[in-house]
N, C-alpha and C. Protein backbone atom coordinates (compact mmCIF):
# COMPACT_ATOMS: atom_id res chain seq x y z
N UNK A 1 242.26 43.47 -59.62
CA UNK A 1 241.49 44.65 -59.95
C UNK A 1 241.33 45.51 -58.71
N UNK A 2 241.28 46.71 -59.14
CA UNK A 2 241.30 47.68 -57.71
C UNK A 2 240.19 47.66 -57.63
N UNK A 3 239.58 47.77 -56.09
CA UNK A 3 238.35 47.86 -55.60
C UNK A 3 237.54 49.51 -55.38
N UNK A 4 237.00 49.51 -55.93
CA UNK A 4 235.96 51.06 -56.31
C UNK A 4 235.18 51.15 -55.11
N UNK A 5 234.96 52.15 -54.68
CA UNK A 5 233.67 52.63 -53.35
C UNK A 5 233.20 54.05 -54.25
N UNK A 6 232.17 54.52 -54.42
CA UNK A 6 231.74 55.02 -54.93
C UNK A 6 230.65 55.60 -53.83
N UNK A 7 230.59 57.05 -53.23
CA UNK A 7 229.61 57.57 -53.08
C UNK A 7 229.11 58.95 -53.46
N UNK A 8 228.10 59.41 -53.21
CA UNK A 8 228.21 61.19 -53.49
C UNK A 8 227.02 62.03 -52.43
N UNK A 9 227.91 63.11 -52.19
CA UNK A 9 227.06 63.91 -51.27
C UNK A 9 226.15 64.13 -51.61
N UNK A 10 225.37 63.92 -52.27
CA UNK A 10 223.68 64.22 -52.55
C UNK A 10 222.90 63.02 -52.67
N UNK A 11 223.60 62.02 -52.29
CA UNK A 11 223.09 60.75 -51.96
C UNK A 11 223.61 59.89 -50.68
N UNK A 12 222.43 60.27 -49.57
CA UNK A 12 222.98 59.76 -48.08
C UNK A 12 223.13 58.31 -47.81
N UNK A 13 222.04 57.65 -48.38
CA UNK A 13 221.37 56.17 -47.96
C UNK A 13 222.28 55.34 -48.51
N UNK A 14 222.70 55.37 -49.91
CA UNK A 14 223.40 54.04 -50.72
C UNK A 14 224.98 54.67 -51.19
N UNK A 15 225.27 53.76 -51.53
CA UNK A 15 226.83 53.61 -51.64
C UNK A 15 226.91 52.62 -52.37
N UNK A 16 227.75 52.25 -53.86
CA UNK A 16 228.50 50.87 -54.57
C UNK A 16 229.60 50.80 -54.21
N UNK A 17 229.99 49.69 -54.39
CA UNK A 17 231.41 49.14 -54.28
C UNK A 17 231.53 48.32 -55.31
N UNK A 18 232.83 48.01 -55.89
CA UNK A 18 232.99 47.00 -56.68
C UNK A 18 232.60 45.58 -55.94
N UNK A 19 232.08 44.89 -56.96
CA UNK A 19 232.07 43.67 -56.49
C UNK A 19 233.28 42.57 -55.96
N UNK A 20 233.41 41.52 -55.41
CA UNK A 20 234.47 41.02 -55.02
C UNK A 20 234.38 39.45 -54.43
N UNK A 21 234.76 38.03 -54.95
CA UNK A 21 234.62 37.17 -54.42
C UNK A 21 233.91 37.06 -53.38
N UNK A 22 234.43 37.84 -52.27
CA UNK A 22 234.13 37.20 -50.67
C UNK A 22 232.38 38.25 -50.36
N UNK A 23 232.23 38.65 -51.30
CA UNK A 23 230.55 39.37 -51.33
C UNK A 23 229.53 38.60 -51.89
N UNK A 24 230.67 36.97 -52.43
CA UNK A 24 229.64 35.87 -52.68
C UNK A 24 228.99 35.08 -51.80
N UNK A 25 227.91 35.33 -50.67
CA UNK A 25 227.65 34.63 -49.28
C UNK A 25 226.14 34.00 -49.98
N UNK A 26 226.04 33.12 -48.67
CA UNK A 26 224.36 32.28 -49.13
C UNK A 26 223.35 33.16 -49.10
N UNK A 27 223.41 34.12 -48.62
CA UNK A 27 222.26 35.27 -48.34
C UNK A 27 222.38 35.81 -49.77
N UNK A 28 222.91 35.78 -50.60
CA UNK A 28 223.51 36.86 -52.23
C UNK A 28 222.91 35.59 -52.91
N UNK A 29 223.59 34.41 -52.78
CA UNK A 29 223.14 32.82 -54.10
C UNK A 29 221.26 33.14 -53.41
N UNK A 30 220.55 32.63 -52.22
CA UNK A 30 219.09 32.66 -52.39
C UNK A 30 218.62 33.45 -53.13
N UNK A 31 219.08 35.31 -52.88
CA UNK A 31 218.43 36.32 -54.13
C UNK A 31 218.18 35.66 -54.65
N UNK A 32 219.42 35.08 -56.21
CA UNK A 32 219.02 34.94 -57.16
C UNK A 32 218.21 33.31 -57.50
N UNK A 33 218.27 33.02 -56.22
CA UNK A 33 217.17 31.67 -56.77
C UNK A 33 215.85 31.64 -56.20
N UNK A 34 215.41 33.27 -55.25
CA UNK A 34 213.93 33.52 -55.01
C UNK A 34 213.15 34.18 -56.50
N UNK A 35 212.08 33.14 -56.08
CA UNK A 35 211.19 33.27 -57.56
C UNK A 35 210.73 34.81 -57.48
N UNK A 36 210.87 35.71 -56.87
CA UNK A 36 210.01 37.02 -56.51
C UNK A 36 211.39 38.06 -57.08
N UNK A 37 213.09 37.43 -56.11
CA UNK A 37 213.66 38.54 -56.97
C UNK A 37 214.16 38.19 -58.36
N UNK A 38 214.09 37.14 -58.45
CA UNK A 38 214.91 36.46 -59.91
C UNK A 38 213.73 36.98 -61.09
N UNK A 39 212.50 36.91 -60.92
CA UNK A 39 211.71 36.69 -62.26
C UNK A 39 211.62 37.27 -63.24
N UNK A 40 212.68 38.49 -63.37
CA UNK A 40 212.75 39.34 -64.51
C UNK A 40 214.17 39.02 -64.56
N UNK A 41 215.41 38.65 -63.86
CA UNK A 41 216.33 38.09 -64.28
C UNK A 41 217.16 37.01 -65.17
N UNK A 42 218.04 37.08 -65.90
CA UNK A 42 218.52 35.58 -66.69
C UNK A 42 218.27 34.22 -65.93
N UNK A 43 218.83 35.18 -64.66
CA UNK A 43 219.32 33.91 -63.92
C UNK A 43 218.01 32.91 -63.11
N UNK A 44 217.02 33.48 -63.36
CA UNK A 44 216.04 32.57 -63.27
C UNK A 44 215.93 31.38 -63.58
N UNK A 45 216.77 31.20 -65.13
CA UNK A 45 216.58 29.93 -66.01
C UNK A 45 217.59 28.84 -65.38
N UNK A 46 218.40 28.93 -64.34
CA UNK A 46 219.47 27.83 -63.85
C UNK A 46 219.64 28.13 -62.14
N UNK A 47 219.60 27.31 -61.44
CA UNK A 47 219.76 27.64 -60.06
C UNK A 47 220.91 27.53 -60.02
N UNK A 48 221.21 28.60 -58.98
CA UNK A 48 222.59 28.85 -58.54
C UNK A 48 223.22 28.79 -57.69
N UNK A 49 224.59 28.11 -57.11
CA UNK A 49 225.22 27.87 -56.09
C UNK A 49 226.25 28.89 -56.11
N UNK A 50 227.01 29.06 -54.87
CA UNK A 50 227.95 29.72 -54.29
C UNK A 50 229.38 29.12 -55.84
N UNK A 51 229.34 28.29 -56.34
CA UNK A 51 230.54 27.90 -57.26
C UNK A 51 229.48 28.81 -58.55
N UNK A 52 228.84 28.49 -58.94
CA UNK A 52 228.23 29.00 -60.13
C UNK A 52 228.17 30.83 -59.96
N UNK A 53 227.92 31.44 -58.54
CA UNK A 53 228.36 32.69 -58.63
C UNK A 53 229.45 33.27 -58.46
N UNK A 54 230.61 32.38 -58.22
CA UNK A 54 231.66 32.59 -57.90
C UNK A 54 232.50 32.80 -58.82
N UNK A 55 232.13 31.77 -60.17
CA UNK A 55 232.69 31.68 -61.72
C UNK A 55 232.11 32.52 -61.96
N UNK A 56 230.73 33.54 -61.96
CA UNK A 56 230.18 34.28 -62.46
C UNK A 56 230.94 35.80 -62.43
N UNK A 57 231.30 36.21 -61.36
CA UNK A 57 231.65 37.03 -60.49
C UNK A 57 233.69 37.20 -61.33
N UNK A 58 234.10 36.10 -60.87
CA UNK A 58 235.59 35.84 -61.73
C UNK A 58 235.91 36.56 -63.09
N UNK A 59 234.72 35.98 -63.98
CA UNK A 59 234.78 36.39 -65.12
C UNK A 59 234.38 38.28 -65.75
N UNK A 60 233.34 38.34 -64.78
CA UNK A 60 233.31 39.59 -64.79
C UNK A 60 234.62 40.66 -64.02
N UNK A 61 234.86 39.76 -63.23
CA UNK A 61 236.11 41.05 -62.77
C UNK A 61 237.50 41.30 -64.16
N UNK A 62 237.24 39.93 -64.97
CA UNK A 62 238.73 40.05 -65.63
C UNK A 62 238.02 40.81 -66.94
N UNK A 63 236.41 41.39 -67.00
CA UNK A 63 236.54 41.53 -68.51
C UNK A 63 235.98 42.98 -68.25
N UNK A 64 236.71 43.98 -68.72
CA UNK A 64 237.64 45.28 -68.93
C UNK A 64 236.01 46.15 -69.04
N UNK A 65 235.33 45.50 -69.99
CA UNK A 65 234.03 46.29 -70.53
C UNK A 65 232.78 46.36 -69.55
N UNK A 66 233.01 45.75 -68.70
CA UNK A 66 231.80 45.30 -67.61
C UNK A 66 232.11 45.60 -66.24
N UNK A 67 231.56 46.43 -65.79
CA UNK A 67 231.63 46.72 -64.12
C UNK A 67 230.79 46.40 -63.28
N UNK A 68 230.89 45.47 -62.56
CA UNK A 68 229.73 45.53 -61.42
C UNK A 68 230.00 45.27 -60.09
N UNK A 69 228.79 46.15 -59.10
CA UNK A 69 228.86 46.72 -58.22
C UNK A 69 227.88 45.88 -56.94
N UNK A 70 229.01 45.93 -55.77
CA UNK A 70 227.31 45.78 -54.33
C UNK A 70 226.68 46.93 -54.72
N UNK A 71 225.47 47.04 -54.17
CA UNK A 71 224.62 48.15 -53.86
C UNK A 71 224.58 48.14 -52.62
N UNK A 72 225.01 49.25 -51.56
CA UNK A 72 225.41 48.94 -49.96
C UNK A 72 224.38 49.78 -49.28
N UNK A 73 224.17 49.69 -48.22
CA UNK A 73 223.37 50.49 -47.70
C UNK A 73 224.48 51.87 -46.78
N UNK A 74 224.13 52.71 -46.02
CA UNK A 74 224.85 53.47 -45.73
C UNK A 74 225.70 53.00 -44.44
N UNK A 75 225.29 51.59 -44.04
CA UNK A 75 225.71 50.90 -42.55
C UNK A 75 226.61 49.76 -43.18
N UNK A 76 226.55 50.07 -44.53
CA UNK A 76 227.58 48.82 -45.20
C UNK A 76 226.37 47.61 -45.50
N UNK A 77 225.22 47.35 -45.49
CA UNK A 77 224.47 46.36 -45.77
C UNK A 77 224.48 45.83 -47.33
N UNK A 78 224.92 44.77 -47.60
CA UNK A 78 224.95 44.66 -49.34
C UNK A 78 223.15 44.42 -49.50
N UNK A 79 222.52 44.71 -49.94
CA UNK A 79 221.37 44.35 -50.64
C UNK A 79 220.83 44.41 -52.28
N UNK A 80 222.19 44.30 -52.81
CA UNK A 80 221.56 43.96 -53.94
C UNK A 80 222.68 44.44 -54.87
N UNK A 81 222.84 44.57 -56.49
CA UNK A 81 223.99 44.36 -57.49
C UNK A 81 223.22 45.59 -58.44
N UNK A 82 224.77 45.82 -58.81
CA UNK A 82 224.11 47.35 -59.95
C UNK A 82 225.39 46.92 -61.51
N UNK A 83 225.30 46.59 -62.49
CA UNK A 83 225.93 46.54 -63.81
C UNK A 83 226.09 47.58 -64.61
N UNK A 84 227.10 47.95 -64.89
CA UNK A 84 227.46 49.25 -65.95
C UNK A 84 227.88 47.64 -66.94
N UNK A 85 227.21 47.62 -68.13
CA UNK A 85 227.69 46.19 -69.13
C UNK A 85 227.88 46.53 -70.71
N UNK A 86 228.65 45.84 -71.58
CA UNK A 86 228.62 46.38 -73.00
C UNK A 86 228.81 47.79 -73.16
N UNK A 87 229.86 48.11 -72.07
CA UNK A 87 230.56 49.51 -72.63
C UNK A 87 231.33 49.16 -73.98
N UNK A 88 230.80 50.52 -74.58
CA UNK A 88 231.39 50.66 -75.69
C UNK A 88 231.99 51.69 -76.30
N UNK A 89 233.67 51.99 -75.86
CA UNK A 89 234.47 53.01 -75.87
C UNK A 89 234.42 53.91 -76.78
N UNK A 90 233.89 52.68 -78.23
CA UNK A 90 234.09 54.05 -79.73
C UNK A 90 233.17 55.06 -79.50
N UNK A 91 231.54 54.62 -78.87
CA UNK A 91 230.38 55.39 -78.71
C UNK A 91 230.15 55.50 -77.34
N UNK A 92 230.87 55.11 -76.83
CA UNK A 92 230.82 55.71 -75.23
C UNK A 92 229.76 55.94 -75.37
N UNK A 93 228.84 54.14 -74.95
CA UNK A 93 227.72 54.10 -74.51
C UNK A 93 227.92 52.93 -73.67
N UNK A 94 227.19 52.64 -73.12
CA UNK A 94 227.05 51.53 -71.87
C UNK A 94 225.04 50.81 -71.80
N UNK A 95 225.46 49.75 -70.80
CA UNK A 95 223.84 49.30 -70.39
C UNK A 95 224.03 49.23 -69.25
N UNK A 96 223.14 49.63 -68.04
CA UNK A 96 222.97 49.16 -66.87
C UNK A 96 221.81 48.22 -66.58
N UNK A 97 222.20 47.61 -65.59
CA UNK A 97 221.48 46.29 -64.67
C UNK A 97 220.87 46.63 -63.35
N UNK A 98 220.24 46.01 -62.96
CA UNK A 98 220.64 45.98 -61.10
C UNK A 98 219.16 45.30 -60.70
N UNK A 99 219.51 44.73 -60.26
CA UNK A 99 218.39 44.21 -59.04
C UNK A 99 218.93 44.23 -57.92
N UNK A 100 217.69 44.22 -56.44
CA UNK A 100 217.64 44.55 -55.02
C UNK A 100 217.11 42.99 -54.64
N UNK A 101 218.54 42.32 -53.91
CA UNK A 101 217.84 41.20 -53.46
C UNK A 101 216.99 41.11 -51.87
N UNK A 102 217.36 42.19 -51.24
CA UNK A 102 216.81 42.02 -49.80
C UNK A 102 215.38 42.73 -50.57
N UNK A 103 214.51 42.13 -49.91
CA UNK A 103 213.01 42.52 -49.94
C UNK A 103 212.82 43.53 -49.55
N UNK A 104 213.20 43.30 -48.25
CA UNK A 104 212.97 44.90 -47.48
C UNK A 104 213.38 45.98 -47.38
N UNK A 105 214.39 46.36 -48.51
CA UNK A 105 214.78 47.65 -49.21
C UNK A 105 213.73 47.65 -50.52
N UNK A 106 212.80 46.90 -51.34
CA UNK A 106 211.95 47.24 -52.30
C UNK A 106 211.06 48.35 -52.27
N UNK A 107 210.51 48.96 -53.15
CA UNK A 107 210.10 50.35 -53.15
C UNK A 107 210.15 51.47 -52.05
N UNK A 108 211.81 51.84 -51.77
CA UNK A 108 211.90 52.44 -50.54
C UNK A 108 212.89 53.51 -51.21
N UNK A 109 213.19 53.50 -52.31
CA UNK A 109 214.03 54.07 -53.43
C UNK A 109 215.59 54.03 -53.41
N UNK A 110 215.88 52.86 -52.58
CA UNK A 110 217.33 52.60 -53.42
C UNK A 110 218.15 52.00 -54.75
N UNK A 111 216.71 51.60 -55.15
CA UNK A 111 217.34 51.18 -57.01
C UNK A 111 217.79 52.56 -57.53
N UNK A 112 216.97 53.29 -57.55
CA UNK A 112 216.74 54.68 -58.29
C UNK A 112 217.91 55.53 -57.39
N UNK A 113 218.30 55.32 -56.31
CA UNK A 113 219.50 56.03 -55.86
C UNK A 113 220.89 55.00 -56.51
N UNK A 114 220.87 53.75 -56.35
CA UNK A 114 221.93 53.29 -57.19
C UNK A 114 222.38 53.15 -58.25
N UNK A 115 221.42 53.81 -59.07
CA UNK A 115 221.15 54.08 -60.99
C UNK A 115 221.76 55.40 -60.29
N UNK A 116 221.15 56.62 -59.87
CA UNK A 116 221.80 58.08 -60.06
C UNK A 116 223.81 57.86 -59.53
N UNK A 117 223.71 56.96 -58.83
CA UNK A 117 225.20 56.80 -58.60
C UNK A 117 226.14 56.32 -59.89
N UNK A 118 225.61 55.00 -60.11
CA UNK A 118 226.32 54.50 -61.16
C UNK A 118 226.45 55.51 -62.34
N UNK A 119 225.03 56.25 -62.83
CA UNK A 119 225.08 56.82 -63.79
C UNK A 119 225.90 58.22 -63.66
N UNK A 120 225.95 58.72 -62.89
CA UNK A 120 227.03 59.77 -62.36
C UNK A 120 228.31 59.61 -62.88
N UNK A 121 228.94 58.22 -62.02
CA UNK A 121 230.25 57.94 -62.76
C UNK A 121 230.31 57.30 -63.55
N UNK A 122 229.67 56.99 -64.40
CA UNK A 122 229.61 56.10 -65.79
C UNK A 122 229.80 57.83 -66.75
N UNK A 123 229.28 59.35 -66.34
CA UNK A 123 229.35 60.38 -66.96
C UNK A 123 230.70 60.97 -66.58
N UNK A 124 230.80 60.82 -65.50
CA UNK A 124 231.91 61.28 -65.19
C UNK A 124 233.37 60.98 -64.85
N UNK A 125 233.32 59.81 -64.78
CA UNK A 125 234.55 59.24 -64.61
C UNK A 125 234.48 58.17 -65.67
N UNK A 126 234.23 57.70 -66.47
CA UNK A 126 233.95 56.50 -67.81
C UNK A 126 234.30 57.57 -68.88
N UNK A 127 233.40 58.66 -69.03
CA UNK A 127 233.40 59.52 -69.96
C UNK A 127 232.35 58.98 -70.74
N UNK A 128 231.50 58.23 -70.50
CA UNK A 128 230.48 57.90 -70.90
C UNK A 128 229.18 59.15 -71.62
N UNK A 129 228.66 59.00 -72.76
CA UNK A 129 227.48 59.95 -72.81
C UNK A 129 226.01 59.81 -72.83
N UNK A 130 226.37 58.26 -73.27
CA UNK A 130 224.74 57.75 -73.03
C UNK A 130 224.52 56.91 -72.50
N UNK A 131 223.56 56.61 -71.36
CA UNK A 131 223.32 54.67 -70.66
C UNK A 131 222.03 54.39 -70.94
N UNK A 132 221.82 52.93 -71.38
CA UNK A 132 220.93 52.46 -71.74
C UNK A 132 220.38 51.83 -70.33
N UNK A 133 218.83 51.43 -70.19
CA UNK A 133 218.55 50.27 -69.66
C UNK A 133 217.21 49.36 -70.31
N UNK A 134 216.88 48.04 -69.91
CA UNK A 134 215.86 47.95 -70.69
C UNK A 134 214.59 46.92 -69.01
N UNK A 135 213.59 46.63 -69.68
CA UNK A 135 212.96 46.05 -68.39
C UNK A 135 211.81 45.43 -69.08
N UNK A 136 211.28 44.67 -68.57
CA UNK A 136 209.87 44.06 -68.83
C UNK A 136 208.99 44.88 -68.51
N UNK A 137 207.90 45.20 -69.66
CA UNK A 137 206.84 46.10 -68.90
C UNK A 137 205.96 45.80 -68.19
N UNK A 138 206.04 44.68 -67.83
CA UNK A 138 205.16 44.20 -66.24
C UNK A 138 205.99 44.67 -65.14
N UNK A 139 207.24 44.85 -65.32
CA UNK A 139 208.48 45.17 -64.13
C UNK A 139 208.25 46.67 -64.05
N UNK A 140 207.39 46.62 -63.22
CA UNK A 140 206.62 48.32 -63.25
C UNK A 140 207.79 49.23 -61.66
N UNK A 141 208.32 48.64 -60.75
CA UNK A 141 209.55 48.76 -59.85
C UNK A 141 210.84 49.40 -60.67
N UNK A 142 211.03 48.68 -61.48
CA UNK A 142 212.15 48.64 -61.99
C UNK A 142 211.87 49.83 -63.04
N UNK A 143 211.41 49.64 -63.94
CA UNK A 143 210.79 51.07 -64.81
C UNK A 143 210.01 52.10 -63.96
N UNK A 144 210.08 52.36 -62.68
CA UNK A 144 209.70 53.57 -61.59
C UNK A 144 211.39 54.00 -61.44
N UNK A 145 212.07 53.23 -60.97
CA UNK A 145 213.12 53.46 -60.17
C UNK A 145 214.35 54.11 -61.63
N UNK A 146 214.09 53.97 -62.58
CA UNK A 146 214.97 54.13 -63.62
C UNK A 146 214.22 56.02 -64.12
N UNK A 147 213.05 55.62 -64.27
CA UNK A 147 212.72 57.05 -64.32
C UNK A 147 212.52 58.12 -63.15
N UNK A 148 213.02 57.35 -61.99
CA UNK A 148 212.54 58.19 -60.54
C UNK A 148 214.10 58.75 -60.79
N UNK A 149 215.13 57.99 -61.37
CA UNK A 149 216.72 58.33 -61.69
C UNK A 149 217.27 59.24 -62.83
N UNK A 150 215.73 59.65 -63.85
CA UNK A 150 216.00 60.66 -64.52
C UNK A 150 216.23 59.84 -66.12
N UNK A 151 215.81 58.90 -66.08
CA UNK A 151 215.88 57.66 -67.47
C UNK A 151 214.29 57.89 -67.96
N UNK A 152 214.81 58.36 -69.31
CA UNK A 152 213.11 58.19 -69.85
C UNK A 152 213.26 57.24 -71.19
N UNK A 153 212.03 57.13 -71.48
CA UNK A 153 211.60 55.70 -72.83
C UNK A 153 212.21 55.97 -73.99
N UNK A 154 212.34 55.50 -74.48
CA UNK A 154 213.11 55.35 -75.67
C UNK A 154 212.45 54.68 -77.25
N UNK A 155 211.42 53.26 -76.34
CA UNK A 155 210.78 52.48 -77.50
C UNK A 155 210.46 51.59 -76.76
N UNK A 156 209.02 50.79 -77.18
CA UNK A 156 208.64 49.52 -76.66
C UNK A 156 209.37 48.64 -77.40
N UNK A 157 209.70 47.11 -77.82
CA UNK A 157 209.97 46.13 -78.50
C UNK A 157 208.92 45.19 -78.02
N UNK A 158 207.67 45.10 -79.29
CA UNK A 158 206.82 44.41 -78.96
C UNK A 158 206.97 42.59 -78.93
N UNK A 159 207.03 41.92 -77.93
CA UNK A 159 207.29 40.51 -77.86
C UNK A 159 208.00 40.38 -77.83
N UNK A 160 209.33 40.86 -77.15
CA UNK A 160 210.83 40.76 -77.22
C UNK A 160 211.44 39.68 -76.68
N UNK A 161 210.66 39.23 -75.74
CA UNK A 161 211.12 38.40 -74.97
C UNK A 161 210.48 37.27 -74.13
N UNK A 162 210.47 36.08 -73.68
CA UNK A 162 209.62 35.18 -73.19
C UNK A 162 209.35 35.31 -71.77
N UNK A 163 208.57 35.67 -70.89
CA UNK A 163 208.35 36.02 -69.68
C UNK A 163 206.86 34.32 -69.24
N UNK A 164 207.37 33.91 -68.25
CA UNK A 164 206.68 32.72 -68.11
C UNK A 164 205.76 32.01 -68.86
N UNK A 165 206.70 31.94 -70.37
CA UNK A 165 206.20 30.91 -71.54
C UNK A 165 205.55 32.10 -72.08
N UNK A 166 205.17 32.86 -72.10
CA UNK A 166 204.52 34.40 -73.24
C UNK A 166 205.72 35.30 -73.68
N UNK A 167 205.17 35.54 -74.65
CA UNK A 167 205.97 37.27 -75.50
C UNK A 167 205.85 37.91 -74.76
N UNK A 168 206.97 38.73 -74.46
CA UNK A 168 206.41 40.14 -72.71
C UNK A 168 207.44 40.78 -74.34
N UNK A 169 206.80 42.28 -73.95
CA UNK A 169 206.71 43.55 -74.28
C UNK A 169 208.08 44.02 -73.47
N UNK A 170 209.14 44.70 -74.25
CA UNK A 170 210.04 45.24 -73.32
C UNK A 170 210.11 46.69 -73.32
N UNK A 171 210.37 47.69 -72.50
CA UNK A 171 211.05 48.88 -72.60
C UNK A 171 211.90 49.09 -72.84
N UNK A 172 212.51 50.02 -73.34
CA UNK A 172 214.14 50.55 -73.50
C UNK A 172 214.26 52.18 -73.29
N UNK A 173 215.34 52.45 -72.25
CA UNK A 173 215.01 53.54 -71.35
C UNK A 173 216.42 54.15 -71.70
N UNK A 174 216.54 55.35 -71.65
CA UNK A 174 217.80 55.63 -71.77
C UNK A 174 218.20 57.04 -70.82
N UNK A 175 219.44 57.74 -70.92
CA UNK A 175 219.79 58.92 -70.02
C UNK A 175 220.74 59.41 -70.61
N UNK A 176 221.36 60.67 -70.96
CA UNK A 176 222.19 61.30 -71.70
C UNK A 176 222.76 62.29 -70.68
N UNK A 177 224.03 62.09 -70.91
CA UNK A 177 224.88 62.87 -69.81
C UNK A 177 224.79 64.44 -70.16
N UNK A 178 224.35 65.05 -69.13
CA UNK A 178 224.34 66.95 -69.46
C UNK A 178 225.49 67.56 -69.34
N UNK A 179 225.51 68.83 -69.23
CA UNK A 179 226.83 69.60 -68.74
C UNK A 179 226.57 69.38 -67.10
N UNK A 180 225.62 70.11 -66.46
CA UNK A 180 225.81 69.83 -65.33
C UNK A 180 226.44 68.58 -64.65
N UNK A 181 226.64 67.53 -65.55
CA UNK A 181 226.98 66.84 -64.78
C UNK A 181 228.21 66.55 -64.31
N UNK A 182 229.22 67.10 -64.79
CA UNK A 182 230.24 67.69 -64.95
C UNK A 182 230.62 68.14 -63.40
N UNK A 183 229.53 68.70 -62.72
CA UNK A 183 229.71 69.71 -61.55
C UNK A 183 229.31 68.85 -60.53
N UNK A 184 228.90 67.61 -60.53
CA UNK A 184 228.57 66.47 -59.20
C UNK A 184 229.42 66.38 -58.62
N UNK A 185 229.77 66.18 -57.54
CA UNK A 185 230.67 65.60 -56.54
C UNK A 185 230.19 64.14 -56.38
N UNK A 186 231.51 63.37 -56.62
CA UNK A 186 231.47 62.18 -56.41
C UNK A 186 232.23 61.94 -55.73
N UNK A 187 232.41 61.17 -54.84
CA UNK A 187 233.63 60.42 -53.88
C UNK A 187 233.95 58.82 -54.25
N UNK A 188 235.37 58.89 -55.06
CA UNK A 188 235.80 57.52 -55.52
C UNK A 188 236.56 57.35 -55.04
N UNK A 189 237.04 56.12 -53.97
CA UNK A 189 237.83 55.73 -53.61
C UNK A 189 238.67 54.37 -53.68
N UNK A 190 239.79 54.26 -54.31
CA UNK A 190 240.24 52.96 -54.60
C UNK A 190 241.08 52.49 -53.80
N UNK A 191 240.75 51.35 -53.69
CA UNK A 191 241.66 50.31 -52.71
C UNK A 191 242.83 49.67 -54.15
């Protein structure tokens, strides 16, 4: 698979890249097995080793509908993963993901700059028209950073889901591609 870099001049700080085996390091497996960044994640429910993200990572590169991304800092720092997932060509619609595993990028606004990226070229280069996302409504970060990106509500789903043995309440957020968007400058570069 060719490797994607993705940036755009109206966004200085962050940069994606496609993801890639060797971006599987022990600093990437702790993320997802710290109880602070995992707890709104799947992957909470199984701890994970460098082989378990490695198969993880594999499978997503070979399947056509699913893209995912480092989230880099502008010095090249990976801190964290962004998902364009369940594209769906007939309705050219999509879902995005992402969590920030370094701590110390949290509320400093690079989720919400790596949503305006992804969602950029998910409009513009996917041909995408609508992206979904969804979040726990205790995940009050994550539902800032999605609407700080121009994603507004859509619908609660009351009890949707089990959040430490309780029904948690989910959001569902969405974003619809404009004309302007058409006129972004993006910088894609493939290896």
């Amino acid at each position: 698979m060719n490797q994607l870099t993705i940036k755009s001049r109206n966004i200085q700080d962050v940069f994606i890249k496609s993801i890639q085996l060797e971006d599987v390091t022990n600093t990437y497996v702790n993320w997802l097995n710290d109880s602070e960044v995992n707890q709104y994640l799947e992957t909470r429910f199984h701890k994970q080793d460098i082989d378990s993200v490695k198969n993880y990572i594999s499978l997503q590169l070979k399947t056509p509908l699913e893209q995912l991304f480092t989230i880099r800092t502008s010095e090249n720092e990976h801190i964290g993963n962004i998902k364009i997932g369940s594209i769906n060509t007939i309705h050219n619609v999509a879902q995005v993901s992402l969590f920030i595993g370094d701590k110390k990028f949290w509320g400093k606004g690079y989720a919400s700059q790596a949503i305006k990226l992804v969602s950029q070229y998910s409009f513009k280069k996917l041909r995408l028209r609508k992206l979904t996302a969804s979040a726990y409504t205790s995940n009050i970060g994550s539902i800032k950073a999605f609407v700080k990106a121009g994603y507004e509500s859509e619908c609660i789903l009351k009890e949707h889901y089990i959040l430490d043995g309780k029904p948690s309440d989910v959001v569902f957020m969405s974003i619809f591609k404009k004309p302007q968007d058409d006129f972004i400058e993006l910088v894609v570069t493939n290896k």
